[in-house]
Protein backbone atom coordinates (compact mmCIF):
# COMPACT_ATOMS: atom_id res chain seq x y z
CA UNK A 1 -92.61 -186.36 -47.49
CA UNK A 2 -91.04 -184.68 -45.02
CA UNK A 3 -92.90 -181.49 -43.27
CA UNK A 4 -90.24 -178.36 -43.57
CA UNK A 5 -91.97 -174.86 -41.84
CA UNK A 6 -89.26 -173.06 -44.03
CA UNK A 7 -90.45 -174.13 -47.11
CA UNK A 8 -93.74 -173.19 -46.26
CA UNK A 9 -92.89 -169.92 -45.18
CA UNK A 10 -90.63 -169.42 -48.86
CA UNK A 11 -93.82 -170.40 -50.89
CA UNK A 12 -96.10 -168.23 -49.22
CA UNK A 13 -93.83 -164.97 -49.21
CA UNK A 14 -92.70 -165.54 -52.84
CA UNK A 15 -96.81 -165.44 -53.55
CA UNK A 16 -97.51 -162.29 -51.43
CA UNK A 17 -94.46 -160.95 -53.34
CA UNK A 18 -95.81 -161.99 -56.97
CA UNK A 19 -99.33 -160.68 -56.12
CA UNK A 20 -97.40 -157.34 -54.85
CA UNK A 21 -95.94 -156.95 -58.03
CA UNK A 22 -98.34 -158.57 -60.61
CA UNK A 23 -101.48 -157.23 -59.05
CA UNK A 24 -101.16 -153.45 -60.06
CA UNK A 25 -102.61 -153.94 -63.53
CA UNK A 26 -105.85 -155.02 -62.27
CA UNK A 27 -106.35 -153.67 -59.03
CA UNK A 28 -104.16 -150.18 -60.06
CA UNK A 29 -105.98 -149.91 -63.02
CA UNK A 30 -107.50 -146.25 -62.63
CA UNK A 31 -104.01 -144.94 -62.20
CA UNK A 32 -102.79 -146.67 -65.51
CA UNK A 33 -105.87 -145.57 -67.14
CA UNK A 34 -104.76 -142.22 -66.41
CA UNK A 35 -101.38 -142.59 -67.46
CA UNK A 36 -102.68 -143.97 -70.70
CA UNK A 37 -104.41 -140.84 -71.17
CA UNK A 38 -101.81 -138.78 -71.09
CA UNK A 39 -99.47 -141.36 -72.94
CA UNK A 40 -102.22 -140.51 -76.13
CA UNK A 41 -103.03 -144.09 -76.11
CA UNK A 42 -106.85 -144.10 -78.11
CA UNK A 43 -106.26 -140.82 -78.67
CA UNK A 44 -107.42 -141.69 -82.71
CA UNK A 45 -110.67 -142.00 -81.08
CA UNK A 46 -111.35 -138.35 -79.95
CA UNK A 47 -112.24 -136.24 -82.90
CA UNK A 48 -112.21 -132.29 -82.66
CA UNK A 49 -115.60 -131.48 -80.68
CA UNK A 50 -115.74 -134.62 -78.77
CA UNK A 51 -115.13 -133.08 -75.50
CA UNK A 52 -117.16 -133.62 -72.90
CA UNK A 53 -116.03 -132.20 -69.01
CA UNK A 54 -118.12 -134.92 -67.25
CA UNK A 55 -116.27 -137.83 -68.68
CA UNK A 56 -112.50 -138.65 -66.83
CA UNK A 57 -110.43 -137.60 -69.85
CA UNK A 58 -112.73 -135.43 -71.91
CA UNK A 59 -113.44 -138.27 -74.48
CA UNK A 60 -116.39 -140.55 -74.25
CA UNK A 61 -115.32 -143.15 -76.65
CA UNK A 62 -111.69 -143.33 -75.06
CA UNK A 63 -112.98 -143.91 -71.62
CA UNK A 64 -115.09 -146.72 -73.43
CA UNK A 65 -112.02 -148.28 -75.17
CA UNK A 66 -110.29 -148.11 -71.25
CA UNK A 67 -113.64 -149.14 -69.52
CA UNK A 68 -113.45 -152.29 -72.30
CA UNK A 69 -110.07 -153.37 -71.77
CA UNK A 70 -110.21 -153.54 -67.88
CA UNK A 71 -113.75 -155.21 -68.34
CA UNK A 72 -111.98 -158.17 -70.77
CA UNK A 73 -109.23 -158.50 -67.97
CA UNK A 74 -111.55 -158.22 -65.02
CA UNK A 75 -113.63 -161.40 -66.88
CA UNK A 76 -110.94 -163.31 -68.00
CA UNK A 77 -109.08 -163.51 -64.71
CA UNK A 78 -111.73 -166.14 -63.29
CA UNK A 79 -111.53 -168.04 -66.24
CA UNK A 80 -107.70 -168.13 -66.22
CA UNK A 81 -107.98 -168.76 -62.39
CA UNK A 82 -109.83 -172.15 -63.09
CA UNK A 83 -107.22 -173.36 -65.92
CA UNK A 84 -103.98 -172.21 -63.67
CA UNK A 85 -105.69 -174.34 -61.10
CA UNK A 86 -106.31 -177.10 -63.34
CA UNK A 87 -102.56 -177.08 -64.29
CA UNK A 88 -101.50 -176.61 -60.95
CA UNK A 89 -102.97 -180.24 -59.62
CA UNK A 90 -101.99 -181.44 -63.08
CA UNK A 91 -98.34 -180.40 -63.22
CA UNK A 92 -97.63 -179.30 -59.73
CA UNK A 93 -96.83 -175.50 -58.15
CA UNK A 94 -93.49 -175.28 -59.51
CA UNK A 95 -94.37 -175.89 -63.50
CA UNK A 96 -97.16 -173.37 -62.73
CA UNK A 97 -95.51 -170.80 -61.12
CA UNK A 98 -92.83 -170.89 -64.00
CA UNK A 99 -95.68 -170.48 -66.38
CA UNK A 100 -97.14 -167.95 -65.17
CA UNK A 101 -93.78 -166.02 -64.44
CA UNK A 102 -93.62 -166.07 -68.02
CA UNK A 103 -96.66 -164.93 -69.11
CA UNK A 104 -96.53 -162.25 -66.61
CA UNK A 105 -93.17 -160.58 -67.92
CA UNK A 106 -94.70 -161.27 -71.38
CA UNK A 107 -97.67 -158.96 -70.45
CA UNK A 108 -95.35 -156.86 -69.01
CA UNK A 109 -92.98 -156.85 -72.41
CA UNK A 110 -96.11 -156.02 -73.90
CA UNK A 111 -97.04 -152.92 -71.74
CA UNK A 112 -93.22 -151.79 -72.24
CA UNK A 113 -93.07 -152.13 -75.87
CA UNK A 114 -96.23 -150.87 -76.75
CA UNK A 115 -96.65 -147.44 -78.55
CA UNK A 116 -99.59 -145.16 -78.19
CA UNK A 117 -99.59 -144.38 -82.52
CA UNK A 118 -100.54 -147.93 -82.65
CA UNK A 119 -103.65 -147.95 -80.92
C-alpha cells in the first residue's frame, strides 16, 4: 500500500470533526439537562410540594431521572468503545465509520422527535 500524507490528514480531521459534533451529548450534558428542564421533559415526576431550592431544577426525582440517563450513557460508552473497536479490525474504518454515522443521526432523530408528554 502506498503511504499518502493527504489521506492521513482527511481521516484525522473528519474524526476531530465527528467528535466536534457528536461529542456534545456527553460532554455538554449539563446544558441539555437544563434545556430538558425547561422543555418539561420528567416533568410527570414533580408532584405539587416537591420543591426543593437546593436541587438544580427544584425536583429531586427529575434531577434523578437526568442524573440516570447521563449515568447509562456515561457506562455504556466504554462498552460500545470495545465493540466499535472490535468491528473496526473486523470490517475496517470505513464500514465503521458508516455505522456509526448512522447510529449517530439515529440518536440524533431520536433527540429531534422526541416529545416531553411522553416521558
Amino acid at each position: 500500500m502506498v503511504y499518502v500524507p493527504s489521506r492521513e490528514a482527511c481521516l484525522i480531521s473528519t474524526v476531530v470533526v465527528a467528535v466536534f459534533l457528536l461529542g456534545g451529548s456527553i460532554f455538554g450534558w449539563a446544558s441539555l439537562a437544563g434545556i430538558f428542564e425547561r422543555e418539561g421533559f420528567y416533568a410527570s415526576e414533580c408532584k405539587e410540594g416537591d420543591f426543593d431550592p437546593k436541587v438544580p431544577g427544584g425536583c429531586h426525582l427529575r434531577s434523578l431521572r437526568f442524573n440516570l440517563a447521563f449515568t447509562v450513557a456515561s457506562s455504556l460508552m466504554p462498552v460500545l468503545t470495545l465493540l466499535f473497536g472490535n468491528q473496526l479490525d473486523r470490517y475496517g474504518p470505513k464500514r465503521t465509520s458508516i455505522t456509526g454515522a448512522f447510529l449517530a443521526v439515529m440518536g440524533n432523530l431520536c433527540f429531534a422527535l422526541g416529545n416531553s408528554e411522553a416521558s
